[in-house]
Protein backbone atom coordinates (compact mmCIF):
# COMPACT_ATOMS: atom_id res chain seq x y z
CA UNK A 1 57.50 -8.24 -60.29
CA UNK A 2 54.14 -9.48 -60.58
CA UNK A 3 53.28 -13.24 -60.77
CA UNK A 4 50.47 -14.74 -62.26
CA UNK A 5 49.04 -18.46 -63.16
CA UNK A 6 50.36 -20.42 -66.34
CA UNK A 7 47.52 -21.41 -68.71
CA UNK A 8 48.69 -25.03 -68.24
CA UNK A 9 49.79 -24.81 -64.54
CA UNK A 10 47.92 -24.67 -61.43
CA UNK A 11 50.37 -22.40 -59.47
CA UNK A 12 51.99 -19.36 -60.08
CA UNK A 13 54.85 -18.63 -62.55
CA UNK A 14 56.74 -15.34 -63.61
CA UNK A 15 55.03 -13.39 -66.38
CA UNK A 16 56.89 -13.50 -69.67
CA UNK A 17 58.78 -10.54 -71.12
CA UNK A 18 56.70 -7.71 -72.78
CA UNK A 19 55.61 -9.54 -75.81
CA UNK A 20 54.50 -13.16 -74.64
CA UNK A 21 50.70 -13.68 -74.45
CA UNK A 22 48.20 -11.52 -72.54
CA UNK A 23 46.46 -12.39 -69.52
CA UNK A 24 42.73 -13.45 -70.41
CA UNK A 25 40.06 -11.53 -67.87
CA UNK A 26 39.44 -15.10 -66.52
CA UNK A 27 42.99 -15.33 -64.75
CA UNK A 28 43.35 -14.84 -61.66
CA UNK A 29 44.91 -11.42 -60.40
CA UNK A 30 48.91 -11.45 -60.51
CA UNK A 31 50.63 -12.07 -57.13
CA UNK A 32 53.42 -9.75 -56.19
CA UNK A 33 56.61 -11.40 -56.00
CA UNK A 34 57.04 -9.84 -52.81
CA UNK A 35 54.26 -11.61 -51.09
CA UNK A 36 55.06 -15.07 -52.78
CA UNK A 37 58.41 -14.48 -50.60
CA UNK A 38 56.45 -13.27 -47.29
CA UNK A 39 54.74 -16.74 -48.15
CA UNK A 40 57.54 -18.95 -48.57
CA UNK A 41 59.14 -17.50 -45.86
CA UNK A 42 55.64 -18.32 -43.62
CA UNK A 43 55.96 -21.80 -45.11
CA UNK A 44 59.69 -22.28 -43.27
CA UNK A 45 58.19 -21.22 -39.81
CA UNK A 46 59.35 -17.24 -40.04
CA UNK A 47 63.24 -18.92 -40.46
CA UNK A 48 64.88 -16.24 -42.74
CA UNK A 49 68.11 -18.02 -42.60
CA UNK A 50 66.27 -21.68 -42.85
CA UNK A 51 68.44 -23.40 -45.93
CA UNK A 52 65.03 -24.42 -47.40
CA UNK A 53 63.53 -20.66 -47.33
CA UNK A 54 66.72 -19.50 -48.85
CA UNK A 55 66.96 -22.09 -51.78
CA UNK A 56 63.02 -20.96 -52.53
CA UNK A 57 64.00 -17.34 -52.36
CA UNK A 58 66.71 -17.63 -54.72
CA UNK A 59 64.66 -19.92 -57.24
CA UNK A 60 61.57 -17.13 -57.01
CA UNK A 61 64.34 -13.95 -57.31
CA UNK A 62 66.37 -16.20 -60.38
CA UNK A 63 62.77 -16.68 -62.27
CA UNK A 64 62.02 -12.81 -61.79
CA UNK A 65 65.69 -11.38 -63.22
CA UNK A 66 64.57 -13.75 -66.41
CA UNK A 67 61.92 -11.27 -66.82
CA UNK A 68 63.42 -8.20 -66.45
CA UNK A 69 63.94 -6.96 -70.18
CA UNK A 70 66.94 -7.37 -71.93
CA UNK A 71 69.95 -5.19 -70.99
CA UNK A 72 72.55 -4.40 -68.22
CA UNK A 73 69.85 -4.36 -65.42
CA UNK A 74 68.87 -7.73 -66.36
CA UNK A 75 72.37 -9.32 -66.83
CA UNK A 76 73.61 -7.66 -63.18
CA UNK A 77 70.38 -9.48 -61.83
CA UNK A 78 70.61 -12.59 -63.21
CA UNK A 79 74.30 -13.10 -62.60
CA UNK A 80 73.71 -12.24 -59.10
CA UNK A 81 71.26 -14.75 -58.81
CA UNK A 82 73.43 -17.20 -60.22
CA UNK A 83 75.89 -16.82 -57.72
CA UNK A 84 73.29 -16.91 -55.05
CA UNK A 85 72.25 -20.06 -56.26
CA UNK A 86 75.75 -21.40 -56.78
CA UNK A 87 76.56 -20.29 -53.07
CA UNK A 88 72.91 -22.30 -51.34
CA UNK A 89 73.93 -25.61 -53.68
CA UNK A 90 77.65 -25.62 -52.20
CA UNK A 91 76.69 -24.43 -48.89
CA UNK A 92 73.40 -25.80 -48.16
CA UNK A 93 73.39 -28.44 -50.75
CA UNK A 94 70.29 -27.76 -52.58
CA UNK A 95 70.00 -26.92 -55.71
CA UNK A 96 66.54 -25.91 -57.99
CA UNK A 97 67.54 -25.16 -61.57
CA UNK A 98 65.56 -22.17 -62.83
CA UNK A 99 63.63 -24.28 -65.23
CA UNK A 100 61.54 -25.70 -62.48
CA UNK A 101 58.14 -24.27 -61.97
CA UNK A 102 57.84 -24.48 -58.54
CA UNK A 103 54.69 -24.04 -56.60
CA UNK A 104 53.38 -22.29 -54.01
CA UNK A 105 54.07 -22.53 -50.22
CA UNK A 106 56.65 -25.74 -51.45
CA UNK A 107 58.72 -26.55 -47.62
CA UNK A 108 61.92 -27.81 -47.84
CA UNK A 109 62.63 -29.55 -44.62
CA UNK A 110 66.21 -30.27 -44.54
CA UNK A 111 69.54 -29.61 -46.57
CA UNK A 112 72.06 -31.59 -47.97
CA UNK A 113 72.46 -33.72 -51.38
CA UNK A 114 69.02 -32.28 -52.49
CA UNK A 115 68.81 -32.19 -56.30
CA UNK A 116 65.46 -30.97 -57.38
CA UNK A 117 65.46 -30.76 -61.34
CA UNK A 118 61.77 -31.27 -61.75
CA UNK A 119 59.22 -30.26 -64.91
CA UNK A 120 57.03 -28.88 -61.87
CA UNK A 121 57.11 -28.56 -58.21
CA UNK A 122 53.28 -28.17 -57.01
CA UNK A 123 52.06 -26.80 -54.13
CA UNK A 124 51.96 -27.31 -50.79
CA UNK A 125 54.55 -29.95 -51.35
CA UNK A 126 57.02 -31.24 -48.70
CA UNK A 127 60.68 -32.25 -49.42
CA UNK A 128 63.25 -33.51 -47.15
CA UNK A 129 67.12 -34.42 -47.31
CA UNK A 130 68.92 -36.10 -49.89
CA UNK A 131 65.72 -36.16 -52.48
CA UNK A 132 67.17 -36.65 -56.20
CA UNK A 133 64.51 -35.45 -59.07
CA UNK A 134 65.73 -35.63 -62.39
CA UNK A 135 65.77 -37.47 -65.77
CA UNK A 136 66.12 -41.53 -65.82
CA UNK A 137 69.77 -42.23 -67.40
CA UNK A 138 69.96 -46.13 -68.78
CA UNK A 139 68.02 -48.20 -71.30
CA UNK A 140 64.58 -47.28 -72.50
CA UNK A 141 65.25 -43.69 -70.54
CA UNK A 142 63.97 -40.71 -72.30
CA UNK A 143 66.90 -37.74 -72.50
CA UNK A 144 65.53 -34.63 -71.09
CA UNK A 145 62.14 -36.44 -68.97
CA UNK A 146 61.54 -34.95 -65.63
CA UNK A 147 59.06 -35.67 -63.16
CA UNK A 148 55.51 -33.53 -62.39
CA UNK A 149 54.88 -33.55 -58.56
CA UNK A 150 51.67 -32.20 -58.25
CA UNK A 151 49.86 -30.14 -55.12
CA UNK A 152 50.40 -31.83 -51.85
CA UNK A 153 52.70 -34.52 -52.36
CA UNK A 154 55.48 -35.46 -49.72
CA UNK A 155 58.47 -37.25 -50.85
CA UNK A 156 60.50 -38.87 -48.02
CA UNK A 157 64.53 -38.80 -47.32
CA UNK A 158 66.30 -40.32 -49.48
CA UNK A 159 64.01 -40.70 -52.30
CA UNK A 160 64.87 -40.61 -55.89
CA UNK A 161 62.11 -39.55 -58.77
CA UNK A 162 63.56 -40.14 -62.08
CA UNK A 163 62.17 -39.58 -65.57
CA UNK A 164 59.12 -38.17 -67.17
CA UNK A 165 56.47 -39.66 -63.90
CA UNK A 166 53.90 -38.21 -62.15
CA UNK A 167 53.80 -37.83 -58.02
CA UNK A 168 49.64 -37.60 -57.96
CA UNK A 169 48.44 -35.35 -55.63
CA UNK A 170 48.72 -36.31 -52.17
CA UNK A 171 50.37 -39.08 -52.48
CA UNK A 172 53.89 -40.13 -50.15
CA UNK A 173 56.74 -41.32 -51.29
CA UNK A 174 58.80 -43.17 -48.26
CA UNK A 175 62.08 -42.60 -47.54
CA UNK A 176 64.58 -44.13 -49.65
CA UNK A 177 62.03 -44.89 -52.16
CA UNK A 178 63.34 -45.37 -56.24
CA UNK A 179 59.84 -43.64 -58.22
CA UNK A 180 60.09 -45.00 -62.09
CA UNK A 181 56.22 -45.03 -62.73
CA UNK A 182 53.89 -42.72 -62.10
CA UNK A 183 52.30 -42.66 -58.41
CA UNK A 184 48.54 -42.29 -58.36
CA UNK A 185 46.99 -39.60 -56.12
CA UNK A 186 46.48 -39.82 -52.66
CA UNK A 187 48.76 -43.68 -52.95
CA UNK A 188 51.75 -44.19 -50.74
CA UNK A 189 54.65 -46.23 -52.48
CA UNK A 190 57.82 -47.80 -50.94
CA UNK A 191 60.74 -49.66 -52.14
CA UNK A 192 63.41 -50.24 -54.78
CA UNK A 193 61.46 -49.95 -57.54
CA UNK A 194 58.58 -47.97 -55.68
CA UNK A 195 55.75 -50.33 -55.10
CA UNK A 196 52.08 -49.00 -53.82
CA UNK A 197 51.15 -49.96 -50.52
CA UNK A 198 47.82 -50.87 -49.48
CA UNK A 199 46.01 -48.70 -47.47
């Protein structure tokens, strides 16, 4: 399974089925799905059985049976994934929906309470325990937002990023922080409702 870079994303994603768009000359050369893992599994410090490597695994192997063309194959393969994933989210406490496009080389430091329902996941982004992302429930919420954390971000324990914001890259979000606006690159925010802090 070969993976390649979205037009409108700036780390790799699953090709499509046969019949979705063809790769222009100017992208970059699909990475095998195998080496995304040796790479994730580099990212976890050569852990194999590290809860953070395993919830990564499962997310990359989920994405790939979604391209496998329709048919028994690809129902055996995503059903297995599904109960791989099922098994790291009550075991490990993690869970990554398959609609997330997550990154490359993404470490996931601890386990436990970790619900990571994100539009994107960039690279080179660090995540430790008990980190919610998801949509913003309540007044003026939007049904269906979910944050973008873009390439190097590092969201604390504890920290919650609801709705449709931006993490900017590089920036750190403190432990139990509450993100409702978008965090500019490279900024640090703390609090309940995140506040930047000056540098």
């Amino acid at each position: 399974m070969a993976i390649s870079d979205s037009s409108n994303s700036t780390h790799p994603v699953l090709k499509e089925p046969a019949g979705a768009d063809q790769a222009t000359e100017d992208d970059p050369p699909p990475m095998r799905l195998a080496d995304l893992l040796r790479e994730d599994l580099s990212t976890h410090d050569d852990h194999l059985l590290e809860p953070g490597f395993l919830a990564v695994a499962v997310h990359r192997l989920g994405r790939a049976a979604r391209c496998i063309e329709p048919g028994l194959k690809r129902a055996a393969a995503v059903g297995a994934c599904r109960a791989a994933a099922t098994t790291v989210d009550w075991v490990f406490g993690i869970q990554v929906p398959l609609s997330v496009d997550l990154g490359r080389r993404v470490r996931i430091w601890h386990h436990g309470c970790m619900v990571l329902n994100a539009r994107s996941i960039g690279d080179d982004v660090h995540l430790r325990h008990s980190t919610t992302l998801g949509p913003r429930f309540g007044a003026g919420a939007q049904t269906g937002d979910l944050p973008v954390i873009h390439d190097g971000a590092d969201i604390g324990s504890g920290a919650c990023v609801l709705g449709g914001v931006s993490v900017g890259e590089k920036a750190v979000v403190g432990a139990n922080t509450v993100v409702l606006r978008d965090v500019p690159g490279g900024a640090t925010v703390l609090g309940v409702p995140a506040r930047v802090m000056p540098t």
